[in-house]
Protein backbone atom coordinates (compact mmCIF):
# COMPACT_ATOMS: atom_id res chain seq x y z
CA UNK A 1 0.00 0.00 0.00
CA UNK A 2 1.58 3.21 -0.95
CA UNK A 3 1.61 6.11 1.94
CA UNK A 4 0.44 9.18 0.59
CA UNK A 5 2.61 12.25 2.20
CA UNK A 6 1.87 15.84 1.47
CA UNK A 7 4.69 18.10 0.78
CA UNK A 8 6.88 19.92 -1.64
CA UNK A 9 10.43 19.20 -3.19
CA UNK A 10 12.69 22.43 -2.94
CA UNK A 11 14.16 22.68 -6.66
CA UNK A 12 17.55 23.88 -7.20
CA UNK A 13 17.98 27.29 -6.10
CA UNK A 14 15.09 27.83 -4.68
CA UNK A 15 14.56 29.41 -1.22
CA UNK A 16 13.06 27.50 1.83
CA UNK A 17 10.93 30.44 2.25
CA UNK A 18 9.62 30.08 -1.00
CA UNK A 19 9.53 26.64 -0.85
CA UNK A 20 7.24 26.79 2.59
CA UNK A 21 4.94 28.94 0.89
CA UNK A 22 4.30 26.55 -2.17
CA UNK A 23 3.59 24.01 0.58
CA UNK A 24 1.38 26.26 2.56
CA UNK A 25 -0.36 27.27 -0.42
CA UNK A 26 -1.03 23.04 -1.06
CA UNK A 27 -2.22 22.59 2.37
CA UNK A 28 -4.44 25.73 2.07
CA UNK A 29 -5.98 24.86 -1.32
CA UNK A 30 -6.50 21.61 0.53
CA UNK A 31 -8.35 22.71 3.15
CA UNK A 32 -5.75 21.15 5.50
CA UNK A 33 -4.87 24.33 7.29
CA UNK A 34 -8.45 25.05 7.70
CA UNK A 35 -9.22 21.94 9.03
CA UNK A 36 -6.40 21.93 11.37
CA UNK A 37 -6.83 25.16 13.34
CA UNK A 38 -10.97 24.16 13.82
CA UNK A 39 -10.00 20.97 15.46
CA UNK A 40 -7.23 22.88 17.97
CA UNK A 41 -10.10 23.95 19.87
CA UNK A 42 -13.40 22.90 20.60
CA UNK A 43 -16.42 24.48 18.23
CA UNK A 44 -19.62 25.38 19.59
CA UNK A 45 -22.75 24.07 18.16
CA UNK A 46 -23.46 27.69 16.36
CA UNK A 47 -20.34 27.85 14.82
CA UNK A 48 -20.23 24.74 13.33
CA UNK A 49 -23.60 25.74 11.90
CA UNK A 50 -22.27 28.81 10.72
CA UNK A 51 -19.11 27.37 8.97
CA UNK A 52 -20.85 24.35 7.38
CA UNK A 53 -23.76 27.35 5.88
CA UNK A 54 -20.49 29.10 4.63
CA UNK A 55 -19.34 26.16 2.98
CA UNK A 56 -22.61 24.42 1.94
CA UNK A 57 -22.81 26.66 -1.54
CA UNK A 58 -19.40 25.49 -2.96
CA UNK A 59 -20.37 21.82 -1.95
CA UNK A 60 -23.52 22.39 -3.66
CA UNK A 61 -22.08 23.37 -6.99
CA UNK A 62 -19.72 20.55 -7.03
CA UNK A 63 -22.74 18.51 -6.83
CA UNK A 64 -25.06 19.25 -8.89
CA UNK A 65 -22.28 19.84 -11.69
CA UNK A 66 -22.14 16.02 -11.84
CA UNK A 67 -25.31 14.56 -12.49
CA UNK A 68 -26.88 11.58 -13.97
CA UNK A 69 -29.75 11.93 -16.16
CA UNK A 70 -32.33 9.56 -13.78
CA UNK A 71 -30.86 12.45 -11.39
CA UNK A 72 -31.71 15.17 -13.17
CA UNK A 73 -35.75 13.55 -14.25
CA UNK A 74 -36.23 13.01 -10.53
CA UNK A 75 -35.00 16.55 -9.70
CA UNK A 76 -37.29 17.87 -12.86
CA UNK A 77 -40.45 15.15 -11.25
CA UNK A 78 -40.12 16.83 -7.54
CA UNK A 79 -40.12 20.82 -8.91
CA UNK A 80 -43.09 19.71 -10.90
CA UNK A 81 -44.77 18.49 -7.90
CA UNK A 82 -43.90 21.32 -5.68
CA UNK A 83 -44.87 23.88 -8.38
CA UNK A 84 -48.12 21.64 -8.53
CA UNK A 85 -48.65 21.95 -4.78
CA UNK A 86 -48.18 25.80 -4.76
């Protein structure tokens, strides 16, 4: 089994500093960092509510960018039945 590692390889002549920041960058793009600093300390029922309705719309648009087409007729069924309803 391989063992996945995150990190950066400094290239000749490059800076550590600069190197640190590609890595940083990684982690942030990641959502490593993120995820990190929220589980130093313990997060209160509200603002766990509040993050996850701050993150909900990019998860959203992820998901909906990949649909099936029995997806998308049941999606299309259930708005005709609410519009219906209304």
């Amino acid at each position: 089994m391989a063992k996945h590692t995150r990190g950066v390889d400094v290239k000749n002549g490059e800076t550590v500093d600069r190197a640190l920041k590609r890595l940083k960058t990684k982690l942030d793009t990641e959502g490593i960092l993120e995820e990190m600093r929220r589980r130093r300390a313990h997060e209160s029922t509200i603002t766990r509510a509040i993050r996850k309705a701050r993150t909900a719309p990019k998860r959203n648009k992820v998901r909906w960018r990949f649909q099936s087409e029995s997806q998308v007729a049941t999606a299309e069924a259930a708005a005709a039945a609410r519009a219906a309803s209304e």
